[in-house]
Each structure stands twice: as structure tokens, then as C-alpha cells.
PDB file of N, CA and C in Angstrom:
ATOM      1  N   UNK A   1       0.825  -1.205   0.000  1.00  0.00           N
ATOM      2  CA  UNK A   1       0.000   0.000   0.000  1.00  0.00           C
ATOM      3  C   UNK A   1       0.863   1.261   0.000  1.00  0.00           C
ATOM      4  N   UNK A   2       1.954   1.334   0.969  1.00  0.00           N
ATOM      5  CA  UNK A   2       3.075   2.631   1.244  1.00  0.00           C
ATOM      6  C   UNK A   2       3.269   2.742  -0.483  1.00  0.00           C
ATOM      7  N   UNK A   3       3.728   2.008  -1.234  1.00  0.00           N
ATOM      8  CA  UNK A   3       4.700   1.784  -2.556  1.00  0.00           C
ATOM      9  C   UNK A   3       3.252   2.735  -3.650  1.00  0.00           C
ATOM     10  N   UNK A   4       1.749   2.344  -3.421  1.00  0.00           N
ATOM     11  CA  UNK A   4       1.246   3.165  -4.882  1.00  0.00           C
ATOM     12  C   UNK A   4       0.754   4.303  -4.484  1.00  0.00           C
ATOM     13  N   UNK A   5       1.021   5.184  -2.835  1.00  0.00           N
ATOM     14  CA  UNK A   5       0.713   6.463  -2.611  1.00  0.00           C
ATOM     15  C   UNK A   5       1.574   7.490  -3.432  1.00  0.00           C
ATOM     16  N   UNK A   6       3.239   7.422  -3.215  1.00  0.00           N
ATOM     17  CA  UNK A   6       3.504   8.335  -4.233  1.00  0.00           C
ATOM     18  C   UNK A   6       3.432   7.985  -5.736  1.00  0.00           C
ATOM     19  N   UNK A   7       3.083   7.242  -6.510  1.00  0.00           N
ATOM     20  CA  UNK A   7       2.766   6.653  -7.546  1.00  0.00           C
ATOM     21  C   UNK A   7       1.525   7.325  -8.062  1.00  0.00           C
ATOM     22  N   UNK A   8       0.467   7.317  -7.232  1.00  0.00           N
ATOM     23  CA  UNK A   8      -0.643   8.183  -7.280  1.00  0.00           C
ATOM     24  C   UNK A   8      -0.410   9.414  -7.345  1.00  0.00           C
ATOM     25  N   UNK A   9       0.337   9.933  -6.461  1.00  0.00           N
ATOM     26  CA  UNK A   9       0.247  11.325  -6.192  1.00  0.00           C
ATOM     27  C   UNK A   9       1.451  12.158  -7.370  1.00  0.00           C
ATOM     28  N   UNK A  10       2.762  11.458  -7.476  1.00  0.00           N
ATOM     29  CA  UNK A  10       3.470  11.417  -8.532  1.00  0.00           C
ATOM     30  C   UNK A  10       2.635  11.524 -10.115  1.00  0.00           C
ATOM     31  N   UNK A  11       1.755  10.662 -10.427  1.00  0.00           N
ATOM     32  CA  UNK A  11       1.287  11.054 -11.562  1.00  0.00           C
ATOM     33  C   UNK A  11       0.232  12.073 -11.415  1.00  0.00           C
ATOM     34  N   UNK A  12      -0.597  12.208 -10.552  1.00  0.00           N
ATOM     35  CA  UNK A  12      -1.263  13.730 -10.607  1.00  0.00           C
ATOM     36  C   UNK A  12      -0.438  14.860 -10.602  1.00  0.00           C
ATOM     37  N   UNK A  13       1.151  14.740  -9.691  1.00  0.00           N
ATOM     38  CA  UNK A  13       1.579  16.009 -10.107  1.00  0.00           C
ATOM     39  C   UNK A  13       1.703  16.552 -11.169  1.00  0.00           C
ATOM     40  N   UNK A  14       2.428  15.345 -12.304  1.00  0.00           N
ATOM     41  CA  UNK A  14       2.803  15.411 -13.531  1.00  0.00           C
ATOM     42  C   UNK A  14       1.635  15.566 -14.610  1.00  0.00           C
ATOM     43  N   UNK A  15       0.454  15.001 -14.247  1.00  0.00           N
ATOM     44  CA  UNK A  15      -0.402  15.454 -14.827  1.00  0.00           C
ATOM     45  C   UNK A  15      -0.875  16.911 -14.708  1.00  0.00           C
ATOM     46  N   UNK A  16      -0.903  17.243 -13.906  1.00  0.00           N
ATOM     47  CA  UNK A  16      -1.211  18.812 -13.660  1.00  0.00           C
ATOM     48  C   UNK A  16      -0.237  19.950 -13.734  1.00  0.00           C
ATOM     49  N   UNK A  17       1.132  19.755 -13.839  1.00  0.00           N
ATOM     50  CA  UNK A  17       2.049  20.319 -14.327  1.00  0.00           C
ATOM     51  C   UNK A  17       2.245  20.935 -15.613  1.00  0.00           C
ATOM     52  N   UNK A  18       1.903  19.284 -16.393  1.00  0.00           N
ATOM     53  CA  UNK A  18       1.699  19.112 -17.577  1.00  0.00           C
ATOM     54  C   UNK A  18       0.636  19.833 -18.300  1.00  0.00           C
ATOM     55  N   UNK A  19      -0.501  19.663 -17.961  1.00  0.00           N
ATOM     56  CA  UNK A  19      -1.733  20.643 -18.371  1.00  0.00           C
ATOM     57  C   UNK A  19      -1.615  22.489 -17.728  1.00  0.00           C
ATOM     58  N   UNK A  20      -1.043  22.490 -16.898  1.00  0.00           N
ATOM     59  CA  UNK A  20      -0.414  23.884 -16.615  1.00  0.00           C
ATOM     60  C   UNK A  20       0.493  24.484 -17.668  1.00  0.00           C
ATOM     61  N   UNK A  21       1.137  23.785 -17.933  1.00  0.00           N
ATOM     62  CA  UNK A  21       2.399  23.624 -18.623  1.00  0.00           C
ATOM     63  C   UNK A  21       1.650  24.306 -20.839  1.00  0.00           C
ATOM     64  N   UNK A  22       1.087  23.140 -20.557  1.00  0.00           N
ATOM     65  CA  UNK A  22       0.232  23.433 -22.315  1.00  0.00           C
ATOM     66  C   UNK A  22      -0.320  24.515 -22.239  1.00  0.00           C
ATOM     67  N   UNK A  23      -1.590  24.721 -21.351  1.00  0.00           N
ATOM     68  CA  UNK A  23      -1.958  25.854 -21.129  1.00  0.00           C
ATOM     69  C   UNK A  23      -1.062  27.323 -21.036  1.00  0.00           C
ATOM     70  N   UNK A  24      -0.094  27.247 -20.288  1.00  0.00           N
ATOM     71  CA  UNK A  24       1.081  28.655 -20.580  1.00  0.00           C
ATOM     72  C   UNK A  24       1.245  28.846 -21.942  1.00  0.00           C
ATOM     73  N   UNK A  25       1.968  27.924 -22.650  1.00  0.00           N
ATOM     74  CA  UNK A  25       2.483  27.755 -23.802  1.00  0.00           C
ATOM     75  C   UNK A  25       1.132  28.021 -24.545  1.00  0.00           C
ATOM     76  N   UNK A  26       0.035  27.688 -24.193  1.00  0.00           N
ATOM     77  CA  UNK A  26      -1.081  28.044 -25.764  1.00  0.00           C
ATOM     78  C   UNK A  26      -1.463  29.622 -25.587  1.00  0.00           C
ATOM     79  N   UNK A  27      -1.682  30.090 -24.219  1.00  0.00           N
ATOM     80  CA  UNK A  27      -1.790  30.761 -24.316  1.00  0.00           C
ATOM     81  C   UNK A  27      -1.080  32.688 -24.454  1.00  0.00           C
ATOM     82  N   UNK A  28       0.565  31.748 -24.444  1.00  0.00           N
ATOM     83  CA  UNK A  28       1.451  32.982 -24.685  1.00  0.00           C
ATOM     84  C   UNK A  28       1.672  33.051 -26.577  1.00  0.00           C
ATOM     85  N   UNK A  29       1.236  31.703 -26.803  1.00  0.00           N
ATOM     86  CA  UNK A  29       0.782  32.288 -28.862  1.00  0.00           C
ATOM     87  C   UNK A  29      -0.526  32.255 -29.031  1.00  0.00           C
ATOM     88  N   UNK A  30      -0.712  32.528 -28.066  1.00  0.00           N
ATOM     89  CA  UNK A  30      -2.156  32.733 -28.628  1.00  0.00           C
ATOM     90  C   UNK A  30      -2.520  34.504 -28.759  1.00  0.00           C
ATOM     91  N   UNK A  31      -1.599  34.868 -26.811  1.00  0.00           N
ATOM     92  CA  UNK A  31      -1.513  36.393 -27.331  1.00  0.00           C
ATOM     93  C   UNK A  31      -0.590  36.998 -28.440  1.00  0.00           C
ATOM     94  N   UNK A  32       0.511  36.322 -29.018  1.00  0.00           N
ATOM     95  CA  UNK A  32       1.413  36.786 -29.638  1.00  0.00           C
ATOM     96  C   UNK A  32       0.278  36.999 -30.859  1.00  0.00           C
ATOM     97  N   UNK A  33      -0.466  35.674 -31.059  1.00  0.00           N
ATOM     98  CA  UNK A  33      -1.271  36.007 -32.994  1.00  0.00           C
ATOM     99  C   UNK A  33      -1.807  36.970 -32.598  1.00  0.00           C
ATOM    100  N   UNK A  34      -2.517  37.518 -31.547  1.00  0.00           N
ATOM    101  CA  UNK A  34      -3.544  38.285 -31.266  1.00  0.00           C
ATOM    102  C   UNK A  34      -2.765  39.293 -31.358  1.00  0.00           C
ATOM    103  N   UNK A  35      -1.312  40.006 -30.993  1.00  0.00           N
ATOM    104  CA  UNK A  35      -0.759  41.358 -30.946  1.00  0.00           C
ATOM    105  C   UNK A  35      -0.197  41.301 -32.373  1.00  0.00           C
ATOM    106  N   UNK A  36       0.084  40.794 -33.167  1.00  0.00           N
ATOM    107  CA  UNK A  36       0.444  40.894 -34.601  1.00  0.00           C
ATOM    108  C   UNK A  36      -0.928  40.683 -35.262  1.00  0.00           C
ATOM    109  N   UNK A  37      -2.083  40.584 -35.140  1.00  0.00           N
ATOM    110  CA  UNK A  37      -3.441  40.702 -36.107  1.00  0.00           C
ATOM    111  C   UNK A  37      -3.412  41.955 -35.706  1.00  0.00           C
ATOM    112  N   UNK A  38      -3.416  42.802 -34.607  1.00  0.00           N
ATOM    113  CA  UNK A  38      -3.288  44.221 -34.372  1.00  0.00           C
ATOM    114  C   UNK A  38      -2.708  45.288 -34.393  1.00  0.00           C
ATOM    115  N   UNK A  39      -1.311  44.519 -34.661  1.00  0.00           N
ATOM    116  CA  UNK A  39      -0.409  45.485 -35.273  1.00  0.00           C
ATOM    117  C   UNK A  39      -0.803  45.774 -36.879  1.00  0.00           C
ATOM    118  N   UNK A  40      -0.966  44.795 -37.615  1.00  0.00           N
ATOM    119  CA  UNK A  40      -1.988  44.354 -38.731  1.00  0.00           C
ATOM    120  C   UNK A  40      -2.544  45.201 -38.883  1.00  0.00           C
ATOM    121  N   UNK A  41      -3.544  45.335 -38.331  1.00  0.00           N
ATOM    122  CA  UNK A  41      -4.686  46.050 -38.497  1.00  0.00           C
ATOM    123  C   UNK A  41      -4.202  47.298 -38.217  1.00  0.00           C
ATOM    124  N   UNK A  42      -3.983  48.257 -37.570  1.00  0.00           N
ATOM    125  CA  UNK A  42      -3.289  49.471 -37.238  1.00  0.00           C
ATOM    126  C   UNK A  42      -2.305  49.911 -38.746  1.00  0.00           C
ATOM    127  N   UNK A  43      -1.527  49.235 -39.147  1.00  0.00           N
ATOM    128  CA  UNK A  43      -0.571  49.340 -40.223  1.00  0.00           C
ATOM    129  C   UNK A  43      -1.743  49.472 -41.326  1.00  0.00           C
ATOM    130  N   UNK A  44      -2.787  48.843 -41.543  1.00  0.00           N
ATOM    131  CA  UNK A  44      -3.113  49.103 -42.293  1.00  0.00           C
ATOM    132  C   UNK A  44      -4.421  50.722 -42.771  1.00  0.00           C
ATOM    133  N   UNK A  45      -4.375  51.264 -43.455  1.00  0.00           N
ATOM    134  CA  UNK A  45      -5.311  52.579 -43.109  1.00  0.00           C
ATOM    135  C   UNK A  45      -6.604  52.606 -43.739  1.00  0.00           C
TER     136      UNK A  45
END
């Protein structure tokens, strides 16, 4: 029983790291497309 507590808890960290992790990353290009469609748009008259 001692042996699959951190096993358990080990893969939720990594799971939630992980989905933390994607989430940063989608959402720092996600603002980048969003500040170059607006620079875009501005450049254009």
C-alpha cells in the first residue's frame, strides 16, 4: 500500500504540471497572434 501512494500522487503532479504547462504555452501564442493581427490592423489605413 506505502509503494502506490507516491505513484498516485506522482502522476497527478505530472499530470497537472503538464496541463499547466500546455496551457502557458497556448496561451502565450495565442496572445502573440492576437498582438500581430493588431499590429496588422493598425498598419493598415
Amino acid at each position: 500500500m506505502n509503494f502506490w501512494v507516491p505513484v498516485i500522487f506522482g502522476t497527478f503532479k505530472l499530470l497537472v504540471l503538464g496541463t499547466g504547462m500546455f496551457f502557458a504555452i497556448k496561451s502565450h501564442y495565442d496572445g502573440e497572434k492576437k498582438d500581430k493581427a493588431k499590429q496588422k490592423e493598425m498598419e493598415t489605413p
